[in-house]
N, C-alpha and C. Protein backbone atom coordinates (compact mmCIF):
# COMPACT_ATOMS: atom_id res chain seq x y z
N UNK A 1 5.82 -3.67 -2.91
CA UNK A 1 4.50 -3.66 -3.50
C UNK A 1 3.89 -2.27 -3.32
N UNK A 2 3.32 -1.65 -4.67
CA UNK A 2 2.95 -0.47 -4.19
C UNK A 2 1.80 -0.59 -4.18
N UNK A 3 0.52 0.07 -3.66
CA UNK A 3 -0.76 0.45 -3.06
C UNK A 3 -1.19 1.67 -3.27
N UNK A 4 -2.16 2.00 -4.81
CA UNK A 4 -2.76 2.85 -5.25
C UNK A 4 -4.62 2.71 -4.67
N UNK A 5 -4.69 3.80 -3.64
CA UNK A 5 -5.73 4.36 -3.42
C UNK A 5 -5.97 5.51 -2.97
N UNK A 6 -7.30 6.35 -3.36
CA UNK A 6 -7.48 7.27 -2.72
C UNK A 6 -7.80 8.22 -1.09
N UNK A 7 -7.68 7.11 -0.07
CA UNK A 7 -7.63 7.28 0.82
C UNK A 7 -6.16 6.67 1.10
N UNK A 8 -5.66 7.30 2.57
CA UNK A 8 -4.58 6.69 2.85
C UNK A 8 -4.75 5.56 3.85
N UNK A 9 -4.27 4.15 3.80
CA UNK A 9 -4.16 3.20 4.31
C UNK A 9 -3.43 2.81 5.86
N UNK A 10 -4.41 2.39 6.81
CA UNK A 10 -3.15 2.56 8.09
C UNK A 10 -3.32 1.21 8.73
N UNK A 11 -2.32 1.03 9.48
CA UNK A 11 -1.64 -0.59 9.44
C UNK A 11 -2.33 -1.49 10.05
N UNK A 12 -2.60 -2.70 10.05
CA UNK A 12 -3.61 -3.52 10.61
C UNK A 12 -3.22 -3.91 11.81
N UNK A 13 -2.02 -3.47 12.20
CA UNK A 13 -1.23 -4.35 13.69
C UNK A 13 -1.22 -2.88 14.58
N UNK A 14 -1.07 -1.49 14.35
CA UNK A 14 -0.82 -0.19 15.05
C UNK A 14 -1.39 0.68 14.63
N UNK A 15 -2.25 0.64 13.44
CA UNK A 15 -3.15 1.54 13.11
C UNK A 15 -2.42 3.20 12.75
N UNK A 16 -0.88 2.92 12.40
CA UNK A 16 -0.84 4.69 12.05
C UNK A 16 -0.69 4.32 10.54
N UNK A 17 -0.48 5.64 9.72
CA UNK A 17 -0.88 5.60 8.61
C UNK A 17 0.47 4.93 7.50
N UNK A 18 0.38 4.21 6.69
CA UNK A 18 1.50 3.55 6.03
C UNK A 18 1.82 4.91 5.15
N UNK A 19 2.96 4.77 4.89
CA UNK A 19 3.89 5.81 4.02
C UNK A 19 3.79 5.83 2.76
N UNK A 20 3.89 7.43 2.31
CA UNK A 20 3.45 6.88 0.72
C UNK A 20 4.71 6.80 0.00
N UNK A 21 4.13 6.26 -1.12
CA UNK A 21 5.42 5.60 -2.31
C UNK A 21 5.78 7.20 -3.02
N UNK A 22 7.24 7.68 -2.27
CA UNK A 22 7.84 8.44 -3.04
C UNK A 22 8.57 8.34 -4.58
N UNK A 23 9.31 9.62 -4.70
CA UNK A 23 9.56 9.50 -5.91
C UNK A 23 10.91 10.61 -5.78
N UNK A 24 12.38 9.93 -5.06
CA UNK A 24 13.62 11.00 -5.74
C UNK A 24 14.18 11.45 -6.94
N UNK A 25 14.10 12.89 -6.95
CA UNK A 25 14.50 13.37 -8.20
C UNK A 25 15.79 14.20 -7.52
N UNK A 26 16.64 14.13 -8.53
CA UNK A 26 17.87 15.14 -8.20
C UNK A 26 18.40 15.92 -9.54
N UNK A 27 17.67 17.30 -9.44
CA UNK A 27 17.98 18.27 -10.78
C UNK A 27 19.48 18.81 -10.92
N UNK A 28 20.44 18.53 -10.30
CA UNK A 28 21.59 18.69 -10.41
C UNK A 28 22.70 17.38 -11.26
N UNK A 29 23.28 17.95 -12.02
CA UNK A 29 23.60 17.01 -13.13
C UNK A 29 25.22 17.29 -12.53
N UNK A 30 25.79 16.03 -13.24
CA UNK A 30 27.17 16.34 -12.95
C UNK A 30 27.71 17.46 -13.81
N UNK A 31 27.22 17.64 -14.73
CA UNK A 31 27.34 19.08 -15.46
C UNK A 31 27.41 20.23 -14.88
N UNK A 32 26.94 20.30 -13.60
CA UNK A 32 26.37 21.66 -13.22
C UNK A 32 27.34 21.64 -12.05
N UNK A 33 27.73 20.59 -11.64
CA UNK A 33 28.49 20.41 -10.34
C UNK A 33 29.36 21.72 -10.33
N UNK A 34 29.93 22.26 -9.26
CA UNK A 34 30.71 23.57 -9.35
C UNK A 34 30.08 25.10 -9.60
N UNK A 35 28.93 24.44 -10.62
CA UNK A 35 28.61 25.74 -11.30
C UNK A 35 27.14 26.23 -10.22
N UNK A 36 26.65 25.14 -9.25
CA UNK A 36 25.19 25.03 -9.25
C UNK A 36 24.82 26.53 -8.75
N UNK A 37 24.97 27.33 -7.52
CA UNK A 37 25.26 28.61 -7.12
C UNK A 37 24.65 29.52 -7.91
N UNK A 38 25.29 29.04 -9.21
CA UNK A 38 25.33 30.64 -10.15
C UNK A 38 24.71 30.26 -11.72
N UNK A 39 24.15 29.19 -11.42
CA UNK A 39 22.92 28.67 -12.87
C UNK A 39 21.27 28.98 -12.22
N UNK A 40 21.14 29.84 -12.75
CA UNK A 40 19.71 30.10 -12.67
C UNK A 40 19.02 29.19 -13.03
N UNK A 41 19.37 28.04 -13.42
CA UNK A 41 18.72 26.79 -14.22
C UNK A 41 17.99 26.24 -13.13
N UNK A 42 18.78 26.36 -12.57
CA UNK A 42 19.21 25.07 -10.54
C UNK A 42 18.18 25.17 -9.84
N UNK A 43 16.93 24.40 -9.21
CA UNK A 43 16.16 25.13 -8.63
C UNK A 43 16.25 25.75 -7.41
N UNK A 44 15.72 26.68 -6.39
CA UNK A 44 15.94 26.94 -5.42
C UNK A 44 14.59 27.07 -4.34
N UNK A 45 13.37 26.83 -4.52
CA UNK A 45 13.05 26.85 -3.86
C UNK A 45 11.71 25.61 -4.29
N UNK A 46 10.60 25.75 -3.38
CA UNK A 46 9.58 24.48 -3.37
C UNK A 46 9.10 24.62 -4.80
N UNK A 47 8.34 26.11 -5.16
CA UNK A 47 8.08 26.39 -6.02
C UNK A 47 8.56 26.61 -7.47
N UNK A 48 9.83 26.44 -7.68
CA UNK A 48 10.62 26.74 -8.25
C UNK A 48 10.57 24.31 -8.75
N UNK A 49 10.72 23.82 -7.98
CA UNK A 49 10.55 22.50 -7.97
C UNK A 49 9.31 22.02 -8.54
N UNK A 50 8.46 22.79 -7.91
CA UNK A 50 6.77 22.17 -8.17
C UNK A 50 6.60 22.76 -10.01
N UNK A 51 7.82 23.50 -10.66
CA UNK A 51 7.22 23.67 -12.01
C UNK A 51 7.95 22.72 -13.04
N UNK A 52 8.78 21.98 -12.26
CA UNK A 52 9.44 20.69 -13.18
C UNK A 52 8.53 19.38 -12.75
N UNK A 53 7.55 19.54 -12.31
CA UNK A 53 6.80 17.79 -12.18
C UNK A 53 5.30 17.60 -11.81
N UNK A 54 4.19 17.00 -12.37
CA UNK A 54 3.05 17.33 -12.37
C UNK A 54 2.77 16.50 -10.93
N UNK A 55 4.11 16.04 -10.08
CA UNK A 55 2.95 15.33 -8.90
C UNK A 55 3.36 16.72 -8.18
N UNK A 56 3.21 16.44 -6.84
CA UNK A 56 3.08 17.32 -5.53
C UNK A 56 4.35 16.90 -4.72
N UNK A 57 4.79 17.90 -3.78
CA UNK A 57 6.80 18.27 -3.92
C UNK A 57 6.10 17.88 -2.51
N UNK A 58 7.10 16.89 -2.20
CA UNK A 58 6.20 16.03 -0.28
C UNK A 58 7.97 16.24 0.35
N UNK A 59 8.78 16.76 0.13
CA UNK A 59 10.26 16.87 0.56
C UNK A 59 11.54 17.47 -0.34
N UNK A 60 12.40 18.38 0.50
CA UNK A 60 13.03 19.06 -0.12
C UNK A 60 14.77 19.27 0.42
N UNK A 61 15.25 18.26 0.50
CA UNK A 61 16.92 18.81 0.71
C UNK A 61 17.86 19.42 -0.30
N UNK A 62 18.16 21.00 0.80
CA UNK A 62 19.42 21.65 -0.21
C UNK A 62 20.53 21.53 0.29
N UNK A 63 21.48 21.81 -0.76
CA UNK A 63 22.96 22.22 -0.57
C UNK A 63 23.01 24.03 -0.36
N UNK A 64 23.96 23.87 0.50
CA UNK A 64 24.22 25.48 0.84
C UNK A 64 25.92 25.43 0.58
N UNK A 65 26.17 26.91 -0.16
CA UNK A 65 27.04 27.57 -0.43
C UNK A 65 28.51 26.99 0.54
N UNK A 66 27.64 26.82 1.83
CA UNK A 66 29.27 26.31 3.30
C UNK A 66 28.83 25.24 3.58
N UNK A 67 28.53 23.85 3.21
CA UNK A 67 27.54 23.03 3.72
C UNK A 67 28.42 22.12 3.54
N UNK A 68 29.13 22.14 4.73
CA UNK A 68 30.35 20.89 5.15
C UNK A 68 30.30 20.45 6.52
N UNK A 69 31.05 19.81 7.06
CA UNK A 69 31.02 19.71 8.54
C UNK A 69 32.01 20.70 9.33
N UNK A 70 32.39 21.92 8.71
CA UNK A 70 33.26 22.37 9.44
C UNK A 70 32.41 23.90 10.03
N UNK A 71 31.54 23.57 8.32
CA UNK A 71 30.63 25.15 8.77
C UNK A 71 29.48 25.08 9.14
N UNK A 72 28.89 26.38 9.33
CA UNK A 72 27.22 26.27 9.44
C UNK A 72 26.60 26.14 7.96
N UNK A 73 25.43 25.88 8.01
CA UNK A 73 24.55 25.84 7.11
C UNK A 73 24.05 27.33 6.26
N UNK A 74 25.04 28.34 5.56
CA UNK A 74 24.71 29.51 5.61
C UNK A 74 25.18 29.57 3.98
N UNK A 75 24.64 31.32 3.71
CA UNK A 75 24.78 31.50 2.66
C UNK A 75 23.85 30.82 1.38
N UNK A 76 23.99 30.99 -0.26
CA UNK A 76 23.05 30.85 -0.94
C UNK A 76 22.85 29.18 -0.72
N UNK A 77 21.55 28.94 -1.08
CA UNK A 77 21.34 27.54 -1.52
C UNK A 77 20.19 27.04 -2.36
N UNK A 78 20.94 25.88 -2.97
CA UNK A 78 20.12 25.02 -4.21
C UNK A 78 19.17 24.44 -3.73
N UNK A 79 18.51 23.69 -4.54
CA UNK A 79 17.89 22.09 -4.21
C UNK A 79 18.87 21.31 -4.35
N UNK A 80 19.23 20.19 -3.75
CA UNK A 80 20.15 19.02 -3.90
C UNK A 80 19.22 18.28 -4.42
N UNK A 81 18.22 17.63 -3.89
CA UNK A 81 16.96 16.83 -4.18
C UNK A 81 15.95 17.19 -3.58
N UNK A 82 14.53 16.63 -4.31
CA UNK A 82 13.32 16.56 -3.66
C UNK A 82 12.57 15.30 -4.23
N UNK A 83 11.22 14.73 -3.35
CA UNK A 83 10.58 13.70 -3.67
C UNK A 83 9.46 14.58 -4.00
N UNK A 84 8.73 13.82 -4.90
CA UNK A 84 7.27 13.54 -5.20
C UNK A 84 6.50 12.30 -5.08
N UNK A 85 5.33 12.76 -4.61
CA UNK A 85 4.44 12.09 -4.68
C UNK A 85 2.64 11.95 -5.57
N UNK A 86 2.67 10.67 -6.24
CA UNK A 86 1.45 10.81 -7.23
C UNK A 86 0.45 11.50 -6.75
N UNK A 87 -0.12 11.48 -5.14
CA UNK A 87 -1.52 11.48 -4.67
C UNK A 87 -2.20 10.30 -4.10
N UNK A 88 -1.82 8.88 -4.82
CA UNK A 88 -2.37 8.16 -4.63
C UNK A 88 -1.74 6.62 -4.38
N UNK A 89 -0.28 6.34 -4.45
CA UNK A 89 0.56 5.17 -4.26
C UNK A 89 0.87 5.34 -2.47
N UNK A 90 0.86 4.19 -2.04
CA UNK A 90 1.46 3.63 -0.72
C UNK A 90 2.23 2.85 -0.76
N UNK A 91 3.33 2.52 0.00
CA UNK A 91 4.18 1.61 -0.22
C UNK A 91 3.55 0.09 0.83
N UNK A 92 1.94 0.18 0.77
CA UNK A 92 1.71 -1.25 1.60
C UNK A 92 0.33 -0.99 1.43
N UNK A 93 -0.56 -1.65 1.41
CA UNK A 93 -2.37 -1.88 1.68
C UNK A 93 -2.37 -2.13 3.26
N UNK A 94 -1.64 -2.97 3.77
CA UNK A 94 -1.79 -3.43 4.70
C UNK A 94 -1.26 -3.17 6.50
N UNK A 95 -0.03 -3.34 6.26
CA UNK A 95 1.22 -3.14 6.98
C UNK A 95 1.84 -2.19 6.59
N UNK A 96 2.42 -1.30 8.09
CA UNK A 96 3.58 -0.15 8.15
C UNK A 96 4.74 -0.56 7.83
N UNK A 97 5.25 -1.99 8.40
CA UNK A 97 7.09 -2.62 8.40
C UNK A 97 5.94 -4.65 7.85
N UNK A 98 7.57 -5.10 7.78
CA UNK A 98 7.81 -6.38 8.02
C UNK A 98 7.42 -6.97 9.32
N UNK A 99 7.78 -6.25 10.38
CA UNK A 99 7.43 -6.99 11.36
C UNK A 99 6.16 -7.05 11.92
N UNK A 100 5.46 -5.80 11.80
CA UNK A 100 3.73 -5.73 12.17
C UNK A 100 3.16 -6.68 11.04
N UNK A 101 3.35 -7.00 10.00
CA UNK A 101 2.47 -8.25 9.26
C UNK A 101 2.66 -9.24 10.22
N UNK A 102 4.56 -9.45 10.21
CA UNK A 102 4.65 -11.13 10.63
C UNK A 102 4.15 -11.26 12.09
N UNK A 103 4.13 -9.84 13.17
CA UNK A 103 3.39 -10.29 14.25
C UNK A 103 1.82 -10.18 14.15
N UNK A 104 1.26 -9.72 12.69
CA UNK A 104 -0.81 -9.63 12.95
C UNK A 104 -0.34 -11.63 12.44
N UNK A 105 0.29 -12.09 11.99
CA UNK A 105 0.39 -13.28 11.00
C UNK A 105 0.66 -14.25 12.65
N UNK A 106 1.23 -13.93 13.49
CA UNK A 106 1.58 -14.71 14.85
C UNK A 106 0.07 -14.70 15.39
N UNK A 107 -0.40 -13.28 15.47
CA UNK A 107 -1.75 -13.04 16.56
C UNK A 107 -2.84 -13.94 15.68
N UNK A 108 -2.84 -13.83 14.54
CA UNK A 108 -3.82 -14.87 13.75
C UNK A 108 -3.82 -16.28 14.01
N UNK A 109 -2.47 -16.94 13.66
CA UNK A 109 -2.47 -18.17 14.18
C UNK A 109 -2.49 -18.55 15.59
N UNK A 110 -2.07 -17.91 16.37
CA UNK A 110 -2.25 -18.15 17.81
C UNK A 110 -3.65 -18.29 18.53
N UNK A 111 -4.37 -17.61 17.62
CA UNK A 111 -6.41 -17.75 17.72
C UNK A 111 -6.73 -18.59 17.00
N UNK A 112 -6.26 -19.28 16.08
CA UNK A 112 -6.80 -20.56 15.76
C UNK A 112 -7.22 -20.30 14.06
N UNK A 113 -6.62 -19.29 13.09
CA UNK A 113 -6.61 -19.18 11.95
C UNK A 113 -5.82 -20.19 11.51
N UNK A 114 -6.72 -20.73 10.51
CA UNK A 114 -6.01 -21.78 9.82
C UNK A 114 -6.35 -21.70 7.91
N UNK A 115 -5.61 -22.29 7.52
CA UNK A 115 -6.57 -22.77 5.90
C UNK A 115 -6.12 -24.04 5.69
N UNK A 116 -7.42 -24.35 4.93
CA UNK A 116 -7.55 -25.80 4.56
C UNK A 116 -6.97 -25.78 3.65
N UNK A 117 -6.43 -27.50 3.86
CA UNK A 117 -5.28 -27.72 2.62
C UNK A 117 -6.28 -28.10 1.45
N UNK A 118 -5.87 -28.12 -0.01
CA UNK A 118 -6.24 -29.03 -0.85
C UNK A 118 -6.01 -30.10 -1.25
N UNK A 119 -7.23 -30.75 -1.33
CA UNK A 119 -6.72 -32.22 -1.67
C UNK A 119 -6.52 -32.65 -3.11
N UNK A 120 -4.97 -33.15 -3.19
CA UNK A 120 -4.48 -33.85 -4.20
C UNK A 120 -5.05 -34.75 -4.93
């Protein structure tokens, strides 16, 4: 469920702030695979990202030139992906996880929240 408001929303059971509703994009096509390095197309940096999408660039993983497990992290590098975000989606109104609802949903009934049934 996503949660469009202008303030950000924080959880009713721990009070930190719920996460907002991203958005992965990955500008690398299988087209480009091999080539990415040496296409000026490719983006490479935040800014370079922030001119393909009218939201706001909230994360950024690249690929580098040696970027295996044998090497370091060195030499040129792409964007692999980045997220966006609208400004204004959360991924909850309410709750951070599953489990802080179902335990504010325990602390409720355990005080004596109830609802009345309707009658048939």
């Amino acid at each position: 469920m996503i949660y469009k408001s202008t303030m950000q929303p924080h959880c009713l059971w721990c009070h930190k702030p719920i996460a907002k509703a991203t958005t992965w994009h990955n500008p690398v096509t299988p087209a480009l695979w091999g080539k990415t390095f040496d296409d000026p197309a490719v983006p490479r940096t935040l800014a370079d990202c922030q001119k393909l999408t009218n939201e706001k660039v909230v994360s950024i993983k690249y690929h580098y030139e040696t970027d295996n497990k044998y090497y370091d992290r060195t030499g040129r590098r792409v964007v692999h992906s980045y997220s966006t975000w609208d400004g204004e989606s959360y991924k909850d109104q309410f709750f951070c996880n599953g489990d802080h609802a179902q335990r504010f949903a325990y602390a409720a009934a355990h005080h004596g929240l109830r609802f009345k049934r309707k009658a048939a």
